[in-house]
C-alpha atoms as a PDB file:
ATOM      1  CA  UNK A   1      35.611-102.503 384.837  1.00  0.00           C
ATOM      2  CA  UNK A   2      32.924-100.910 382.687  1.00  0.00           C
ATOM      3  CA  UNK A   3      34.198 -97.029 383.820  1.00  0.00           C
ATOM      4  CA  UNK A   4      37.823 -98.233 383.011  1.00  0.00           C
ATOM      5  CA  UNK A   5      36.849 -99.715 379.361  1.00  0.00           C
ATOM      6  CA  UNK A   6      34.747 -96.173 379.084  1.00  0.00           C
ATOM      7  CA  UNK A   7      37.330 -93.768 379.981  1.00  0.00           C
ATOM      8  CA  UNK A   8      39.711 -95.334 377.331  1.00  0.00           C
ATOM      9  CA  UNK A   9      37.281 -95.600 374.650  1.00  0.00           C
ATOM     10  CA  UNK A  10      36.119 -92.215 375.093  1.00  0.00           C
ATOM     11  CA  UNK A  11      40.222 -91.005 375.242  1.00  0.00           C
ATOM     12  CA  UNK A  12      40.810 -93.414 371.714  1.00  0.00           C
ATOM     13  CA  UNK A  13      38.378 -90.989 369.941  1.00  0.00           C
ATOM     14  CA  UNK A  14      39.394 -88.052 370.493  1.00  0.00           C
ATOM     15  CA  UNK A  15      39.711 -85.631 367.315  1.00  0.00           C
ATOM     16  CA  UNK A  16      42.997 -86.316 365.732  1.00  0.00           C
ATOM     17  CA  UNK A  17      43.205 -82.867 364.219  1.00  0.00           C
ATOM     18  CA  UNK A  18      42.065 -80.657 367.373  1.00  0.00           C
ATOM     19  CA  UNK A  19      43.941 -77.222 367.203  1.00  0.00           C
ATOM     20  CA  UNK A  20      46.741 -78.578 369.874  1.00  0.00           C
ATOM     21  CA  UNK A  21      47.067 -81.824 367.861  1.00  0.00           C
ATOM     22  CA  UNK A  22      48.201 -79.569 364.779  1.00  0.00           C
ATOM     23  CA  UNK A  23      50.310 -77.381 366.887  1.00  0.00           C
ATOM     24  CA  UNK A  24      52.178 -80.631 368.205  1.00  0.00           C
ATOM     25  CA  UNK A  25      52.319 -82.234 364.703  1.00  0.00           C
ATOM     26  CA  UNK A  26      53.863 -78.691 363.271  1.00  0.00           C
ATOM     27  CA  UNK A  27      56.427 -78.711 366.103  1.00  0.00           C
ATOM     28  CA  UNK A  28      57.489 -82.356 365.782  1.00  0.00           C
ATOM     29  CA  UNK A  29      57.793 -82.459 361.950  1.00  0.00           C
ATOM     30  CA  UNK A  30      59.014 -78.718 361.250  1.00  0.00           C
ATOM     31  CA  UNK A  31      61.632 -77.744 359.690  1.00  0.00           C
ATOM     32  CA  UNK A  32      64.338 -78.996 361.687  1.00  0.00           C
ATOM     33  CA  UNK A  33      62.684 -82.336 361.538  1.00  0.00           C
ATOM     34  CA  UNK A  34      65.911 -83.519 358.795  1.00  0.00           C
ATOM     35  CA  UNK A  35      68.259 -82.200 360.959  1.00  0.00           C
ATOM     36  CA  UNK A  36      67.445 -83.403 364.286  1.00  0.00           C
ATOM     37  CA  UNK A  37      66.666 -87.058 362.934  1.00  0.00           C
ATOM     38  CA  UNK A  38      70.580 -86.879 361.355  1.00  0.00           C
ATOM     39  CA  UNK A  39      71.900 -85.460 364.753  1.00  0.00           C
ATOM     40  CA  UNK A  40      70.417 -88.227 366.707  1.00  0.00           C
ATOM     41  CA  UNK A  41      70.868 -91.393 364.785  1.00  0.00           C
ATOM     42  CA  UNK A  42      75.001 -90.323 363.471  1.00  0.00           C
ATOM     43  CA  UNK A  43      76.224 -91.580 367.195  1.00  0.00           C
ATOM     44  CA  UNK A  44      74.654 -94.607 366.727  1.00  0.00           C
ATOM     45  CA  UNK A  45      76.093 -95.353 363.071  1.00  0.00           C
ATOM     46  CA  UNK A  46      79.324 -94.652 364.036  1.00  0.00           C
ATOM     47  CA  UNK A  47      78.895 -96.810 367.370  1.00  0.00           C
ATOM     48  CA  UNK A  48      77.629 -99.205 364.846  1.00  0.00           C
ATOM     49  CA  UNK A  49      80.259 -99.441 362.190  1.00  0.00           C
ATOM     50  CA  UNK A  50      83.262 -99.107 364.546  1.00  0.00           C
ATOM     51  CA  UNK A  51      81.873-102.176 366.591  1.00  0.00           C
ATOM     52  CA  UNK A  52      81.366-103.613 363.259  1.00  0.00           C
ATOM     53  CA  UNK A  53      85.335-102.983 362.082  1.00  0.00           C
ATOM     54  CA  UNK A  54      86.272-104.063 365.224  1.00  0.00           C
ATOM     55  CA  UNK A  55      84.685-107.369 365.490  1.00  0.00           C
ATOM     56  CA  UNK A  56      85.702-108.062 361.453  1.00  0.00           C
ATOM     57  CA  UNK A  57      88.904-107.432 362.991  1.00  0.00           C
ATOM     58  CA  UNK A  58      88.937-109.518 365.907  1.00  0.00           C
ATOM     59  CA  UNK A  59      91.944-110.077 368.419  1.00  0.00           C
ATOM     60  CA  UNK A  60      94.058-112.890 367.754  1.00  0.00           C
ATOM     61  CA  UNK A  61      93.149-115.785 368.984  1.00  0.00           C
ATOM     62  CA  UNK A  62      94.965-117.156 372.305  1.00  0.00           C
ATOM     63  CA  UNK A  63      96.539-119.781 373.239  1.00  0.00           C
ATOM     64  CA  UNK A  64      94.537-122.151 375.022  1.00  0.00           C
ATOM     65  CA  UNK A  65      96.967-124.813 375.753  1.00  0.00           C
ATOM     66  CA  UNK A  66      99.390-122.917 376.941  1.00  0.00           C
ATOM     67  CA  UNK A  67      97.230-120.948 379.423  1.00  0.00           C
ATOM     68  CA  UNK A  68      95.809-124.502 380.780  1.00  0.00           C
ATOM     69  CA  UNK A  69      99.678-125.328 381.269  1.00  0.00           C
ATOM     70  CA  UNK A  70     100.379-122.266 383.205  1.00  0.00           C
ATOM     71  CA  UNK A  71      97.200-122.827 385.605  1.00  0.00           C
ATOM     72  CA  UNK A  72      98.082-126.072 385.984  1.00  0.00           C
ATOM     73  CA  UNK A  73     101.572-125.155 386.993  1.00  0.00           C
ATOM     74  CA  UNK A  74     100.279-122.635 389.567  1.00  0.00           C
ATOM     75  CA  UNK A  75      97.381-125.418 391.182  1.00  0.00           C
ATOM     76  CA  UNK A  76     100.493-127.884 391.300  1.00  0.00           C
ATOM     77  CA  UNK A  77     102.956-125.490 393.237  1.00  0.00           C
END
């Protein structure tokens, strides 16, 4: 248990601006950062708002008593 609890520790303080930690940071927020955060989240706006007309929408409601009728009719026959 001790080894476990020292390998993490000794992994949670590690230098968070190491030459490879830069490199990643520059790659992840570089110029394209803008552009790839629009291209990923648009498909899930416009998922978003069309499920959101839709269910402002709604379908029309049915007609419950007539649909208990007709099952009726066919547990009858």
């Amino acid at each position: 248990m001790a080894l476990a609890v020292s390998l993490v520790s000794t992994v949670a303080l590690a230098c968070p601006d190491c030459p490879t930690a830069q490199v990643v940071r520059a790659s992840v927020v570089g110029d394209d950062f803008w552009n790839n955060l629009v291209v990923l989240s648009v498909p899930f706006l416009l998922i978003g708002a069309l499920s959101a007309l839709l269910y402002r929408v709604g379908l029309p409601p049915r007609d419950v008593s007539a649909a208990r009728v007709r099952e009726q009719s066919e547990i009858s026959s």
